[in-house]
Protein backbone atom coordinates (compact mmCIF):
# COMPACT_ATOMS: atom_id res chain seq x y z
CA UNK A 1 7.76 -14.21 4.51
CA UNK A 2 8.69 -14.80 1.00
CA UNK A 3 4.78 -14.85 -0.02
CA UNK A 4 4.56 -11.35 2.02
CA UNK A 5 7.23 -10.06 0.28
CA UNK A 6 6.51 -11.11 -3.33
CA UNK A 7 2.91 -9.43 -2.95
CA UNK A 8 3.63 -6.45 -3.10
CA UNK A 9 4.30 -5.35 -6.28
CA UNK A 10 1.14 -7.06 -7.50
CA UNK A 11 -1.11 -3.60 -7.11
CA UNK A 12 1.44 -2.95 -10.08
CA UNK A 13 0.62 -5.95 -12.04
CA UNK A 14 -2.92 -5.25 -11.17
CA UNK A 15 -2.93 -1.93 -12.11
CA UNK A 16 -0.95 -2.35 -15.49
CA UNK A 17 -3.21 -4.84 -16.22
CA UNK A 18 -6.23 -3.02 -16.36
CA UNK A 19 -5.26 0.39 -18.28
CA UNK A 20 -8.73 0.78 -19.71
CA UNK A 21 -10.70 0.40 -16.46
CA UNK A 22 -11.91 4.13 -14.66
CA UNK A 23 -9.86 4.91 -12.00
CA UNK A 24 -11.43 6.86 -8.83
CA UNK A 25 -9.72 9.51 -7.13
CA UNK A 26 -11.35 10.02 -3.91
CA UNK A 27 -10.32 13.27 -2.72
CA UNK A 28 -11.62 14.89 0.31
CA UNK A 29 -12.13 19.02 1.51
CA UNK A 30 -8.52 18.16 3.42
CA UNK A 31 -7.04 17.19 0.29
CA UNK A 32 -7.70 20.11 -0.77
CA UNK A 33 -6.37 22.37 1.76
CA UNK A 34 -3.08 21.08 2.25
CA UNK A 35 -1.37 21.19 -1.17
CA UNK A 36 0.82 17.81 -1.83
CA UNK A 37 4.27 19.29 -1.15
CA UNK A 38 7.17 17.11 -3.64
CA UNK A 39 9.63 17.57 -0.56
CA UNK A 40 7.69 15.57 1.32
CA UNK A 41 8.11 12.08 -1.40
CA UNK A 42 10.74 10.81 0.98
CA UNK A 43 8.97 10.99 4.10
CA UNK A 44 6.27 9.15 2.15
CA UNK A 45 8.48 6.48 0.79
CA UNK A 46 10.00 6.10 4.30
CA UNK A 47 6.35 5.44 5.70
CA UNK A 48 5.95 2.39 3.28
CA UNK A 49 9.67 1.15 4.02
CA UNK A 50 9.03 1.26 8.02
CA UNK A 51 5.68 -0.30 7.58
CA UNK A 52 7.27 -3.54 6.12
CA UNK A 53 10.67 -3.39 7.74
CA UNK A 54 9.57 -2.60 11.03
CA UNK A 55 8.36 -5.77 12.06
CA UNK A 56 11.36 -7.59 11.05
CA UNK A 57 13.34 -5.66 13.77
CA UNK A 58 11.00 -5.30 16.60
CA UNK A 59 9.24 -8.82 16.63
CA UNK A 60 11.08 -11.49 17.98
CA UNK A 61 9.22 -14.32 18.72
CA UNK A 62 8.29 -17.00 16.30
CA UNK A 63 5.15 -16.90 17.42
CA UNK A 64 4.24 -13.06 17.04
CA UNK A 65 6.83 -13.77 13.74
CA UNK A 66 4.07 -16.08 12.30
CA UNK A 67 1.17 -13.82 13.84
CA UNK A 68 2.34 -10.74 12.02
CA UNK A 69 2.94 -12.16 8.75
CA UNK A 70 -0.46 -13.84 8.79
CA UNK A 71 -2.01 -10.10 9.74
CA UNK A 72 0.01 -8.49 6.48
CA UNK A 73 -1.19 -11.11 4.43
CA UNK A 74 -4.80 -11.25 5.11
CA UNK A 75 -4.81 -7.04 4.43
CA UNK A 76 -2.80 -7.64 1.15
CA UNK A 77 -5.31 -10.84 -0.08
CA UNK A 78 -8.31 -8.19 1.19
CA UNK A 79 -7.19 -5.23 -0.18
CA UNK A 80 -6.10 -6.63 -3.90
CA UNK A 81 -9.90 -8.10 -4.56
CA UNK A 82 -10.83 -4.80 -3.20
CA UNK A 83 -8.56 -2.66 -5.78
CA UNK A 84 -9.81 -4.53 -8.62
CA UNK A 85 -13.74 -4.13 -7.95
CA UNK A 86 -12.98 -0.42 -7.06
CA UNK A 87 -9.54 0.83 -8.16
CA UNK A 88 -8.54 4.22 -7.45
CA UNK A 89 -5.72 6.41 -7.31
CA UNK A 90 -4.27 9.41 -5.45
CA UNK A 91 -5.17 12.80 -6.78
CA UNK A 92 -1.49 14.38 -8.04
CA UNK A 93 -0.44 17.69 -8.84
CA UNK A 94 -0.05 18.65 -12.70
């Protein structure tokens, strides 16, 4: 749990680390229609929040415990190789 946890501010350090590299912002027609409302940050912060908290409160077992940290850690070791081959970022509003 304590490697989970201290992963995930590393797309930061990645990130930070690699200022000069082109950043993609793959936007698609959607994007486009619905306009990114700043209202709406909260919601998205909560998403993030429930996404790592919720498993703390709904699994019980140590078994499933184990299981679910495992599955969060093979995204996060997939997913940071991934980011620094082809980094990208979300398209913001000026």
């Amino acid at each position: 749990m304590i490697v989970l946890v201290a992963l995930v501010p590393l797309c930061i350090v990645i990130a930070a680390a690699m200022p000069a590299r082109p950043v993609r912002v793959p936007a698609l027609s959607l994007d486009q229609m619905v306009p990114l409302q700043p209202t709406w940050a909260l919601v998205y912060g909560a998403l993030y929040f429930f996404l790592i908290a919720l498993p703390v409160f709904v699994v019980r077992e140590g078994v499933h415990v184990r299981r679910t940290v495992l599955a969060y850690l093979a995204v996060w070791i997939t997913a940071y190789p991934c980011f620094l081959v082809y980094p990208t970022a979300a398209p913001r509003p000026r």
